[in-house]
C-alpha atoms as a PDB file:
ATOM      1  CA  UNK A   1      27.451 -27.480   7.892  1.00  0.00           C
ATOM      2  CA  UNK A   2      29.534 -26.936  10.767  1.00  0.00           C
ATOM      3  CA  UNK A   3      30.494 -23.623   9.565  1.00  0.00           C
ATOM      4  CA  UNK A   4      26.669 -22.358   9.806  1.00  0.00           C
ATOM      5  CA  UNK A   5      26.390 -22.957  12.996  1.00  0.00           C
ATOM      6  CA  UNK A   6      28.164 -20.248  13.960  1.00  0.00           C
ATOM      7  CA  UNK A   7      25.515 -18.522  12.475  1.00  0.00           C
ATOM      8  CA  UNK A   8      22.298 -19.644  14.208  1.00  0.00           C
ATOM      9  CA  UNK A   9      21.863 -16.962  16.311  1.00  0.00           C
ATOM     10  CA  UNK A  10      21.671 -14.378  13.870  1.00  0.00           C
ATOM     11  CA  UNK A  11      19.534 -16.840  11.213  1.00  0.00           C
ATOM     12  CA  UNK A  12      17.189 -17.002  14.608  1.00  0.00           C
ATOM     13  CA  UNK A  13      17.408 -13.225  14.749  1.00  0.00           C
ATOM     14  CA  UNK A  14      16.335 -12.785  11.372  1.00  0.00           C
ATOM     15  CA  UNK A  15      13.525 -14.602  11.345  1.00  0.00           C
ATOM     16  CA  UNK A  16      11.973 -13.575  14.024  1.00  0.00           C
ATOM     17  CA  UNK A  17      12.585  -9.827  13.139  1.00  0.00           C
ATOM     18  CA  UNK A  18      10.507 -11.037   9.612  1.00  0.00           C
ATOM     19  CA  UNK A  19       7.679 -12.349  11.579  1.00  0.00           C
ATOM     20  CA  UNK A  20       7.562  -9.441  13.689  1.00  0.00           C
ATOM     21  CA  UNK A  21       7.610  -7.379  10.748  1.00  0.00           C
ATOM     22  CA  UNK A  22       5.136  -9.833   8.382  1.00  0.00           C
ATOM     23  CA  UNK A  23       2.695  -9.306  11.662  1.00  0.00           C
ATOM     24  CA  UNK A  24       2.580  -5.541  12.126  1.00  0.00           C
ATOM     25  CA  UNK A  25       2.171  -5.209   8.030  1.00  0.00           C
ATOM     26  CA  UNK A  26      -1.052  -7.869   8.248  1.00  0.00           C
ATOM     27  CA  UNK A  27      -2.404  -5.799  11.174  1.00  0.00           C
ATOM     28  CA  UNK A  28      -1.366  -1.727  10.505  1.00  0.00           C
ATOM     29  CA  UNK A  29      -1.301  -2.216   6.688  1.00  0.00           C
ATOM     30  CA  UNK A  30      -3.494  -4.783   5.707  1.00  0.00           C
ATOM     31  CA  UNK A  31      -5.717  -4.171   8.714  1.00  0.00           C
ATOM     32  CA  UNK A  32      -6.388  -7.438   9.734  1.00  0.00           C
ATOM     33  CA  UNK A  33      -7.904  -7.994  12.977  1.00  0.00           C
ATOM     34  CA  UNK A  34      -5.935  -9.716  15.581  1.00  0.00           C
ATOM     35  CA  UNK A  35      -7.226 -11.881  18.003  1.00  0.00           C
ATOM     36  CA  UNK A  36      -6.033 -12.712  21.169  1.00  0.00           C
ATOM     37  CA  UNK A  37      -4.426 -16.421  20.414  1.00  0.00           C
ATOM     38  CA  UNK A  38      -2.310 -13.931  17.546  1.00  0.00           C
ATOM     39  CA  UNK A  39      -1.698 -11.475  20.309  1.00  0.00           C
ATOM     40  CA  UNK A  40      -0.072 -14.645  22.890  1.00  0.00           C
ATOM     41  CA  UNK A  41       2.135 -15.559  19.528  1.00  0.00           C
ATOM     42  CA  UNK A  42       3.491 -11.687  18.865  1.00  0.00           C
ATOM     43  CA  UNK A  43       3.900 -11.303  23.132  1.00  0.00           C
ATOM     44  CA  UNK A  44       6.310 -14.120  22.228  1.00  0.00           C
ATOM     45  CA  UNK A  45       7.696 -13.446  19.203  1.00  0.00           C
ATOM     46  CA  UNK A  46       8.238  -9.913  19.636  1.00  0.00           C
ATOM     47  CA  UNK A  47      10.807  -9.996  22.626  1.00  0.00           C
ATOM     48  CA  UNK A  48      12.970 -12.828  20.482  1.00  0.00           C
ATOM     49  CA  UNK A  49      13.453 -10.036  17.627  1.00  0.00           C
ATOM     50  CA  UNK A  50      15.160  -8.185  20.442  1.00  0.00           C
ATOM     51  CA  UNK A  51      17.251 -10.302  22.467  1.00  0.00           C
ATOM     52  CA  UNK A  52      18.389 -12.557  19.382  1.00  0.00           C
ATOM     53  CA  UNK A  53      19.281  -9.546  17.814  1.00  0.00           C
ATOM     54  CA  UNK A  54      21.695  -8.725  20.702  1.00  0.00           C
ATOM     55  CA  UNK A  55      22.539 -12.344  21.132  1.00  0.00           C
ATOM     56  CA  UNK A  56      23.702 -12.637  17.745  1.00  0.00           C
ATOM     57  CA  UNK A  57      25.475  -8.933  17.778  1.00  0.00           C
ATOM     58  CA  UNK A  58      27.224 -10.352  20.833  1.00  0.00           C
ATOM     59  CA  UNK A  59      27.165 -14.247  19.973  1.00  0.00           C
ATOM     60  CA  UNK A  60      26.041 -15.060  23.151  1.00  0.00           C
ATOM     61  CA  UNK A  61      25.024 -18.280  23.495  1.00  0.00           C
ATOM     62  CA  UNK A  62      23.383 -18.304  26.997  1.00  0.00           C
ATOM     63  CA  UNK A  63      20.700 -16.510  25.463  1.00  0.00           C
ATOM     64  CA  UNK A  64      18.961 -20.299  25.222  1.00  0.00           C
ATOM     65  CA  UNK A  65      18.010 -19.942  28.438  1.00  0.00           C
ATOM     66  CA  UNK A  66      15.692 -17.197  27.980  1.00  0.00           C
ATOM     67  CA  UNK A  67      14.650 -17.575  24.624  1.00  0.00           C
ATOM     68  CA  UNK A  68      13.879 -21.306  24.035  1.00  0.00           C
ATOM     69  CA  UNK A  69      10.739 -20.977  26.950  1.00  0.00           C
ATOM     70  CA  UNK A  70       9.374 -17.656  25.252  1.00  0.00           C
ATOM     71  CA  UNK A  71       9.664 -19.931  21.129  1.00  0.00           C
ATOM     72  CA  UNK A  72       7.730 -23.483  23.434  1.00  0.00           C
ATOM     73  CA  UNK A  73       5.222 -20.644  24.565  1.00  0.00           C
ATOM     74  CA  UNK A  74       4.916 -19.507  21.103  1.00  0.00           C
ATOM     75  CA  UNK A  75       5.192 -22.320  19.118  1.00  0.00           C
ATOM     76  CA  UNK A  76       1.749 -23.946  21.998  1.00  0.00           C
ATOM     77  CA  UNK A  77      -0.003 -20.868  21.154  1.00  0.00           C
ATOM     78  CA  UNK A  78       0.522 -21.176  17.342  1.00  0.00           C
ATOM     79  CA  UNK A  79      -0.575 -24.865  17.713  1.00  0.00           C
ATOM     80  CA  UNK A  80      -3.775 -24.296  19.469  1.00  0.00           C
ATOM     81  CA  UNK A  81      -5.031 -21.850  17.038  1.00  0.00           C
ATOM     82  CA  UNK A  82      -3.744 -23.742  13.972  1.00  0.00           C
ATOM     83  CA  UNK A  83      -5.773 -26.852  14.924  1.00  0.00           C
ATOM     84  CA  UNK A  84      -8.478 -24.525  15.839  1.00  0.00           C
ATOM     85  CA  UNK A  85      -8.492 -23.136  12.287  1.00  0.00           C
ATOM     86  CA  UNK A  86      -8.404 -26.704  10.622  1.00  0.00           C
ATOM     87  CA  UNK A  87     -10.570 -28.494  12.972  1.00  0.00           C
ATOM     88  CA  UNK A  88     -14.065 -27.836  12.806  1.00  0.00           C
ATOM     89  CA  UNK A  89     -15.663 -27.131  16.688  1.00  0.00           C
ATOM     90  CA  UNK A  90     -12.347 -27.778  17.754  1.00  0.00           C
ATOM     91  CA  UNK A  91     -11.790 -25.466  21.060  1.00  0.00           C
ATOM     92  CA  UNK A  92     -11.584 -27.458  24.376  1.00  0.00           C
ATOM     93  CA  UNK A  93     -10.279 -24.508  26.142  1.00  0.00           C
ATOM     94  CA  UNK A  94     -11.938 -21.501  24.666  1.00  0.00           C
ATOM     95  CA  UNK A  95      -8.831 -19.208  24.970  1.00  0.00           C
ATOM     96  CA  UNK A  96      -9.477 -16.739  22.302  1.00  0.00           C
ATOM     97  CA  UNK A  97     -12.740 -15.035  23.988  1.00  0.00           C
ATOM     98  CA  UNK A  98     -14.578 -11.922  23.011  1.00  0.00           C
ATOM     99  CA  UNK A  99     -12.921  -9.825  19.677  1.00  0.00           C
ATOM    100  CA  UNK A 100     -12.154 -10.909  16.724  1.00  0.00           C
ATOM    101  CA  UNK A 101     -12.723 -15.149  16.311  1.00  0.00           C
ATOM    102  CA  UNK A 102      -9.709 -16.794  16.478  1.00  0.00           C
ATOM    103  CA  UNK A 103     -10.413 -19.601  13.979  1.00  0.00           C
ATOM    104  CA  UNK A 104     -11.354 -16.979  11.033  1.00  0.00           C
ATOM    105  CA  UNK A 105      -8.623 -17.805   8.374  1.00  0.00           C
ATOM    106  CA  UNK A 106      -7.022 -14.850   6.780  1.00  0.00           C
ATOM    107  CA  UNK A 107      -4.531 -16.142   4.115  1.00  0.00           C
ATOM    108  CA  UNK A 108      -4.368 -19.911   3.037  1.00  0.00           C
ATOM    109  CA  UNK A 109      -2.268 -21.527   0.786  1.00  0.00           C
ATOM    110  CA  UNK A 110      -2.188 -24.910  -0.400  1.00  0.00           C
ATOM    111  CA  UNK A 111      -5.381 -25.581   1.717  1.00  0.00           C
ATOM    112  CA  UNK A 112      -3.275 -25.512   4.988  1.00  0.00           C
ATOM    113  CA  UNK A 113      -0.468 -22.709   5.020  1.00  0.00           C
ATOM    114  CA  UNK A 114      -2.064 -19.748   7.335  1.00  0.00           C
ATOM    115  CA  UNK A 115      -0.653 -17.154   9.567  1.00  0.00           C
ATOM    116  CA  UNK A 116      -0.990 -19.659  12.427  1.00  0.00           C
ATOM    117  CA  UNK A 117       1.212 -22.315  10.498  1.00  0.00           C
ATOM    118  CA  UNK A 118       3.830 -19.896   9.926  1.00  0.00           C
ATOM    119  CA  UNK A 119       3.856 -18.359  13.217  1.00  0.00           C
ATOM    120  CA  UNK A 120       4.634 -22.637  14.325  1.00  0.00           C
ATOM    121  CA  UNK A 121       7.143 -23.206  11.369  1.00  0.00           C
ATOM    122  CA  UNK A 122       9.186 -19.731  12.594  1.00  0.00           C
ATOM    123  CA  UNK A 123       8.738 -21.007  16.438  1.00  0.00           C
ATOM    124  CA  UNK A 124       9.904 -24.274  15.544  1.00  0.00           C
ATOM    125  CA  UNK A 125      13.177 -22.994  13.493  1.00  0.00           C
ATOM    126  CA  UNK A 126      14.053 -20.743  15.855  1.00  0.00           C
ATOM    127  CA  UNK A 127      14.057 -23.937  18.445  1.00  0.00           C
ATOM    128  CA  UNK A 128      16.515 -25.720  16.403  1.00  0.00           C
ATOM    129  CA  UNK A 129      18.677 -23.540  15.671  1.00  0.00           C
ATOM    130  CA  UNK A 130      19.099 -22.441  19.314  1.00  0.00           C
ATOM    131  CA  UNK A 131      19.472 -25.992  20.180  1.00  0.00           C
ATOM    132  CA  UNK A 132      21.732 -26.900  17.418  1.00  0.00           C
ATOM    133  CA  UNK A 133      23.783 -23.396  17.897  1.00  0.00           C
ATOM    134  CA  UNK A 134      27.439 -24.232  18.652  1.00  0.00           C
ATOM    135  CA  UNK A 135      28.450 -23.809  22.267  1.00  0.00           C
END
């Protein structure tokens, strides 16, 4: 176990280059709409698949101090529009606005995997493993 930590960075890297690539295949592919609580996940997500990536090509561990606010911000986001999805009239705040409705499921699985889910399960690894990366 000890010897994978050495590899969190780049384990972070990777998976938030898949989500950033899962994302623009739902959206330019699929053509799924994307609504604006998706759009405050990818403004977060996207800039990890960058500086991970050079974080882990130069296993740079201060990197934690700019990435672990942008996967909180993320990981908030992904929660709000999760419980939106799965809570019926649940939307104290109103942040998605006009365009496409933000609690309009796309893909489920199981009765409660959807994009939002797995945008907060990626968020969330991405936390621990920059946490638990070795110093």
């Amino acid at each position: 176990m000890k010897q994978l930590k050495q590899y969190n960075l780049f384990f972070a890297w990777l998976i938030a280059l898949i989500a950033l690539l899962a994302t623009l295949y739902s959206s330019e592919i699929l053509s799924l709409p994307v609504c604006h609580l998706c759009w405050y996940q990818r403004t977060a997500m996207y800039p990890l698949a960058i500086i991970l990536g050079i974080a882990a090509y130069r296993n740079d561990n201060g990197i934690k101090l700019y990435a672990i606010p942008l996967t909180l911000i993320g990981a908030l986001f992904a929660l709000y529009q999760y419980l939106e999805q799965m809570i019926p009239g649940f939307a104290p705040i109103g942040l998605c606005g006009s365009g496409p409705d933000c609690s309009n499921i796309h893909l489920q699985l199981w009765g409660f995997i959807t994009f939002p889910f797995l945008s907060l399960i990626a968020f969330l690894v991405i936390l621990f493993l920059l946490v638990t990366n070795k110093t």
